[in-house]
C-alpha atoms as a PDB file:
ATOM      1  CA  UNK A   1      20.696  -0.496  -8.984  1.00  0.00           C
ATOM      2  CA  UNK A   2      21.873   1.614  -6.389  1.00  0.00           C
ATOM      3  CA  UNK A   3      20.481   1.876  -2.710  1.00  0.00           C
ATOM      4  CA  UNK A   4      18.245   4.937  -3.267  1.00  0.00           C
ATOM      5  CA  UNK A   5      16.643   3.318  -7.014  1.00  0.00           C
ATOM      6  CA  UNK A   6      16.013   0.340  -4.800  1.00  0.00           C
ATOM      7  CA  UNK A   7      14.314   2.186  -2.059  1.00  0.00           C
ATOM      8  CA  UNK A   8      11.685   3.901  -4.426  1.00  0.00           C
ATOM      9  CA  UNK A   9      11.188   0.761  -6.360  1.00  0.00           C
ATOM     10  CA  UNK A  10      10.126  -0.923  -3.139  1.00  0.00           C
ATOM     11  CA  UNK A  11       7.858   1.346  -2.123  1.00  0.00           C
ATOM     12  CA  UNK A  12       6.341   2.279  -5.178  1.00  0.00           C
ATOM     13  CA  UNK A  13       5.745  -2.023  -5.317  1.00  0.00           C
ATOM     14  CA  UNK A  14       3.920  -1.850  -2.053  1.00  0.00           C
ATOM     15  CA  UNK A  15       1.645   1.258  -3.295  1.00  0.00           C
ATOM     16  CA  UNK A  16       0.999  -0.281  -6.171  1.00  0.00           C
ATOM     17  CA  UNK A  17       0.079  -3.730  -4.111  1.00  0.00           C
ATOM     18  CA  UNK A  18      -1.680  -1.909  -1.411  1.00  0.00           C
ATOM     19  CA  UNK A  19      -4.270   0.053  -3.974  1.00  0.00           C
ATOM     20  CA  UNK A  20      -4.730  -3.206  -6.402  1.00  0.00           C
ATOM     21  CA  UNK A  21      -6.005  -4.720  -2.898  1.00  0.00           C
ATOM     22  CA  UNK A  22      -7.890  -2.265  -1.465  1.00  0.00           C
ATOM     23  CA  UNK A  23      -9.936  -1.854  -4.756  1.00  0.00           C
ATOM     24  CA  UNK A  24      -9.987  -6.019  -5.067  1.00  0.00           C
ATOM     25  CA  UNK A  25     -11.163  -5.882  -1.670  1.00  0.00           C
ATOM     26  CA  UNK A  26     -13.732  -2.817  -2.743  1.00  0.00           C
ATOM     27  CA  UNK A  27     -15.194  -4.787  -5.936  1.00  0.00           C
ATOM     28  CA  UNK A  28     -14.953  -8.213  -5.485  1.00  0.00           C
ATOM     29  CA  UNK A  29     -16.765  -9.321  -1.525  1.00  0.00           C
ATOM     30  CA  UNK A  30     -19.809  -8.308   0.136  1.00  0.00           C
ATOM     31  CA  UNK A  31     -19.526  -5.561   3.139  1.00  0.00           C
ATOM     32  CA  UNK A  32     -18.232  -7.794   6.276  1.00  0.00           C
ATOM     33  CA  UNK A  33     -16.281  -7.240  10.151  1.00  0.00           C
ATOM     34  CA  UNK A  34     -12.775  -8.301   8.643  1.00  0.00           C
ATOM     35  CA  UNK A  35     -12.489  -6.205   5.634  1.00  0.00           C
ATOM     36  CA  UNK A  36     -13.370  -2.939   7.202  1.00  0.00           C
ATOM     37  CA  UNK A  37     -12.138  -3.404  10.606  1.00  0.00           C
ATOM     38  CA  UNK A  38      -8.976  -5.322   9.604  1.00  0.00           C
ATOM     39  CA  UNK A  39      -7.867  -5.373   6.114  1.00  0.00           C
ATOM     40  CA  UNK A  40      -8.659  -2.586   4.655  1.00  0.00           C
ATOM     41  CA  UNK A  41      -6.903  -0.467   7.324  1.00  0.00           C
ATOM     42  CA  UNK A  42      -4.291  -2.487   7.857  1.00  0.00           C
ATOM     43  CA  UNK A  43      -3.813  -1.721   3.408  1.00  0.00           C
ATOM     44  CA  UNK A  44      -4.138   1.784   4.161  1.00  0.00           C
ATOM     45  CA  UNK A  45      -1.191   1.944   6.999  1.00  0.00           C
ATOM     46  CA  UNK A  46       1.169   0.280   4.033  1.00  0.00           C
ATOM     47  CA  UNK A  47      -0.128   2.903   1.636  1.00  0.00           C
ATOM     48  CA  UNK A  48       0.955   5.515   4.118  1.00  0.00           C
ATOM     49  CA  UNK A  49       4.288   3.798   5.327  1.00  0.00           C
ATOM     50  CA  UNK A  50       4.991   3.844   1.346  1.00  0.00           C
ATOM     51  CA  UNK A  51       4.230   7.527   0.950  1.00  0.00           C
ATOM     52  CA  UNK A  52       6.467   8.214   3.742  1.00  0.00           C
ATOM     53  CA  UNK A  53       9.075   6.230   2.204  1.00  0.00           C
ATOM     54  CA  UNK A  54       8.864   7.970  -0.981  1.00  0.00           C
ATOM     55  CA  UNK A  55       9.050  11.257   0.676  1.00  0.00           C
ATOM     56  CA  UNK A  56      11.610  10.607   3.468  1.00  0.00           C
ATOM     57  CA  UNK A  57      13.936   9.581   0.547  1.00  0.00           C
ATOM     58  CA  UNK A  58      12.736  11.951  -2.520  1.00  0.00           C
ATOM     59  CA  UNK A  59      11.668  10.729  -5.730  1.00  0.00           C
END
């Protein structure tokens, strides 16, 4: 696989990730201080980073 195949692969893998967690996180616990104030933004910042990544490089 070249460089660029690579790239989108890896950020497509933490998009994927990022959403499977965030809706794990969504369904599966009760409304507490560390998902909202800590992992579910911290899962949105990868979603974003991985967006950018896709765009920077094109798909």
């Amino acid at each position: 696989m070249n460089k660029s195949h690579t790239h989108i692969s890896l950020s497509l893998i933490y998009l994927v990730a990022s959403w499977s967690l965030l809706l794990w996180l969504h369904f599966s616990t009760e409304p507490n201080i560390f998902a909202h104030l800590v992992a579910i933004p911290s899962l949105l910042l990868f979603t974003g980073f991985s967006a950018y990544q896709i765009v920077k490089k094109g798909l």
